[in-house]
N, C-alpha and C. Protein backbone atom coordinates (compact mmCIF):
# COMPACT_ATOMS: atom_id res chain seq x y z
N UNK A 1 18.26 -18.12 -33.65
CA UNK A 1 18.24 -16.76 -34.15
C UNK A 1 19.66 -16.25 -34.38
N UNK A 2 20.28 -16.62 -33.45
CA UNK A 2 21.91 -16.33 -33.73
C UNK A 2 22.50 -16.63 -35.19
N UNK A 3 22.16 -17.98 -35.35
CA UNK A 3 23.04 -18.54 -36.28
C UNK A 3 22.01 -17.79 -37.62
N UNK A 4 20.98 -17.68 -37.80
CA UNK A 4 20.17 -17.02 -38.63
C UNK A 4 20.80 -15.73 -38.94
N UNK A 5 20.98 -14.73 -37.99
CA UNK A 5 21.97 -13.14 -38.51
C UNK A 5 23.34 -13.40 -38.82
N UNK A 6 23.95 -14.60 -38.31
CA UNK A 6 25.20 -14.49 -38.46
C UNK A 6 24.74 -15.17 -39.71
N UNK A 7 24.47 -16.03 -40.34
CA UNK A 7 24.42 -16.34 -42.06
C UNK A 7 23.86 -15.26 -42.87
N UNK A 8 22.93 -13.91 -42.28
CA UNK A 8 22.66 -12.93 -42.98
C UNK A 8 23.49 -12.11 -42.87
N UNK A 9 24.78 -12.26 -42.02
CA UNK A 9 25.76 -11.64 -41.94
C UNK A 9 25.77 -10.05 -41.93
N UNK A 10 24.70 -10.21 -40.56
CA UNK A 10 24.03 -8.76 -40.15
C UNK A 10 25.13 -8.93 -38.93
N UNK A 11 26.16 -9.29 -38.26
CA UNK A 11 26.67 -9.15 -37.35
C UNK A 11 27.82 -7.88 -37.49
N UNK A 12 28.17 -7.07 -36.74
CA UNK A 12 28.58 -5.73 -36.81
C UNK A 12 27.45 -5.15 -37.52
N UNK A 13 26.46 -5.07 -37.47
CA UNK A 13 25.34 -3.98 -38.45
C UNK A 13 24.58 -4.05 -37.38
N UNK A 14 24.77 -3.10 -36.68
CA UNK A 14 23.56 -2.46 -35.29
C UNK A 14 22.23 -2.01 -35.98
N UNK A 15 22.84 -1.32 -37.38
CA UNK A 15 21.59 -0.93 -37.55
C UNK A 15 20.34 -2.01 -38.52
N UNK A 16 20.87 -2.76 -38.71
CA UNK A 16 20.16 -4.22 -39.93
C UNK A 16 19.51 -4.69 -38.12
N UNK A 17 20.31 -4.80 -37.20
CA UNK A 17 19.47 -5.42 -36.02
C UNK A 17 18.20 -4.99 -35.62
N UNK A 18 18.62 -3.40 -35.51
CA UNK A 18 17.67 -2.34 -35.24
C UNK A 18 16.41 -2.91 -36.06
N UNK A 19 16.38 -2.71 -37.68
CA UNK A 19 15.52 -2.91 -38.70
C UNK A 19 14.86 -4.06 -38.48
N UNK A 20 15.32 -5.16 -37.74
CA UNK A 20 14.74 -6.64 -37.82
C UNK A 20 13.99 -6.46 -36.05
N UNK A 21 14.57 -6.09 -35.33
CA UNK A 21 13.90 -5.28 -34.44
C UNK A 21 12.76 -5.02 -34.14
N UNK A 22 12.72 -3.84 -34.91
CA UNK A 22 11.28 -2.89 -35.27
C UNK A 22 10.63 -4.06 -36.14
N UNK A 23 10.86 -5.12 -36.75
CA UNK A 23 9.80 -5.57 -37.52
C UNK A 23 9.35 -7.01 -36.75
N UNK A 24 10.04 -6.97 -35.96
CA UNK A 24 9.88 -8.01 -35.09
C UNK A 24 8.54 -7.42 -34.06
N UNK A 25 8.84 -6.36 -33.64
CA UNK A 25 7.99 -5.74 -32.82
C UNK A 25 6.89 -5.37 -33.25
N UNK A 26 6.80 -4.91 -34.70
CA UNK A 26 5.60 -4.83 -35.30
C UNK A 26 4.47 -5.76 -35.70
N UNK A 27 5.28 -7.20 -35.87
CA UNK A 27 4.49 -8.15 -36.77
C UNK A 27 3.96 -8.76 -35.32
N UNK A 28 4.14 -8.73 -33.94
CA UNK A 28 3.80 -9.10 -33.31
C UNK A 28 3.07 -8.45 -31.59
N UNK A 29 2.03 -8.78 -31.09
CA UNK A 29 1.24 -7.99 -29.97
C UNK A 29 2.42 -7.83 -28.84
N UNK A 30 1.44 -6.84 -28.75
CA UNK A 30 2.33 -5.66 -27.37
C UNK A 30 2.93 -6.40 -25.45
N UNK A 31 1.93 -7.82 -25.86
CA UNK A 31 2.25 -8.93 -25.24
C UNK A 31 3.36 -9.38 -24.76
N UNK A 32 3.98 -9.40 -26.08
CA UNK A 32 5.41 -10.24 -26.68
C UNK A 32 6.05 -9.46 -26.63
N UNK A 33 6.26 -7.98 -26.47
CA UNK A 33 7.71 -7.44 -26.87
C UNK A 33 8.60 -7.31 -25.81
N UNK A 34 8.63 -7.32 -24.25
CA UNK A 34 9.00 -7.76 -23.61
C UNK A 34 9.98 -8.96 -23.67
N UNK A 35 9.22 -10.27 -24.19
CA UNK A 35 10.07 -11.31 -24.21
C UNK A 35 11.00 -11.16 -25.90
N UNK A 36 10.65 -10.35 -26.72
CA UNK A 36 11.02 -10.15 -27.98
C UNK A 36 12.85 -9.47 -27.91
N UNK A 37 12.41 -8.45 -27.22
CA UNK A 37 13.67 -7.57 -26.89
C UNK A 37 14.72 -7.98 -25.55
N UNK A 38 14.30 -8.76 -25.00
CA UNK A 38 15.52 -9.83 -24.00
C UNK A 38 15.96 -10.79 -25.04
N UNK A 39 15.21 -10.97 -26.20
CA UNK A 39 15.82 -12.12 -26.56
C UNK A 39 17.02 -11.46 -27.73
N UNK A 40 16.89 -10.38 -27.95
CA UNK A 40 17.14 -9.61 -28.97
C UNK A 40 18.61 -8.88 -28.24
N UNK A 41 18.36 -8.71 -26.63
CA UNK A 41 19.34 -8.21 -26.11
C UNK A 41 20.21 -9.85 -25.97
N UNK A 42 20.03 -10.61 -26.06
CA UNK A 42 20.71 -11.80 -26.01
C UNK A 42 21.57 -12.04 -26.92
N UNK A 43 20.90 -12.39 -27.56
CA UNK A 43 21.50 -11.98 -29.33
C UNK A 43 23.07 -11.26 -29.10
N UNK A 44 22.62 -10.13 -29.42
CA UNK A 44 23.13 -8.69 -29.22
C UNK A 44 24.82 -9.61 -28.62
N UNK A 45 24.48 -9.62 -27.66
CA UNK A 45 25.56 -10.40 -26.28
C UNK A 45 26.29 -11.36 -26.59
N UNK A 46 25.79 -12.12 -27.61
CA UNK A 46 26.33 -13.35 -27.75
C UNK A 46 27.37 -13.26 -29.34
N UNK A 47 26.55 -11.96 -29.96
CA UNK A 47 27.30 -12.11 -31.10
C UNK A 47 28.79 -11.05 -30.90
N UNK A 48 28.65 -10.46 -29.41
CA UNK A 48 29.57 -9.85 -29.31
C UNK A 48 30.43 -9.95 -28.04
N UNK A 49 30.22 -10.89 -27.56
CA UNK A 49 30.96 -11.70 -26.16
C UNK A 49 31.09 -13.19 -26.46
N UNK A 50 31.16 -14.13 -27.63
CA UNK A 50 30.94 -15.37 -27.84
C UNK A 50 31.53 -15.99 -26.95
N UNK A 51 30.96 -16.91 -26.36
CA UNK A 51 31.76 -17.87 -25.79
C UNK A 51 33.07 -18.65 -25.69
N UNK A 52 33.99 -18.96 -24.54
CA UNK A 52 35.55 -19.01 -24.80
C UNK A 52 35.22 -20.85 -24.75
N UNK A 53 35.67 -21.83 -25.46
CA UNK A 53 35.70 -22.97 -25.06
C UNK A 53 36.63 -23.36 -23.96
N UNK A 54 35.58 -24.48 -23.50
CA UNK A 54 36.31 -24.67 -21.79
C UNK A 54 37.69 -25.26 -21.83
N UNK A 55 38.62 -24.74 -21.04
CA UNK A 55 39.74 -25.13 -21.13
C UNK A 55 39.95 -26.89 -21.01
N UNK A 56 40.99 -27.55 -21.40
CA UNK A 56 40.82 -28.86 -21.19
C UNK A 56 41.19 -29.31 -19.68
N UNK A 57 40.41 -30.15 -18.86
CA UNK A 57 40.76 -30.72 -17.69
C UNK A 57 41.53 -31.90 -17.92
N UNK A 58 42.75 -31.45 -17.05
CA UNK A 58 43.47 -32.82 -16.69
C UNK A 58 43.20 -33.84 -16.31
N UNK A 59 43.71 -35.13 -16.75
CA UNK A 59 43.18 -36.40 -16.29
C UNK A 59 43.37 -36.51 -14.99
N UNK A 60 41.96 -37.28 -14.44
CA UNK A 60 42.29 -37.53 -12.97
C UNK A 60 42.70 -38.99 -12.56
N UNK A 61 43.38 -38.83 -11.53
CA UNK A 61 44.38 -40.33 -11.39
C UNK A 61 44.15 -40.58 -10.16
């Protein structure tokens, strides 16, 4: 899903998230939105805290 908004290049657009959001929540039962909107807050997190690559470890001797 990440790599999906970032090629729709909805990243900085809170509100295009919002919109996909609500239609996310709509097209699907009251079941799911729970797991819909953690995943959505994930998202959210990742497109705006990305990950630092791990520093390199020294060889061990």
């Amino acid at each position: 899903m990440v790599e999906m908004i970032a090629s729709k290049r909805m990243v900085g657009r809170p509100e295009e998230l919002e919109t996909l959001l609500a239609c996310y929540l709509s097209l699907n039962a009251d079941e799911h939105h729970d797991c819909i909107v953690k995943v959505f807050r994930q998202v959210w997190f990742e497109l705006n805290h990305p990950a630092r690559p791990a520093a390199p470890q020294p060889p061990r001797g």
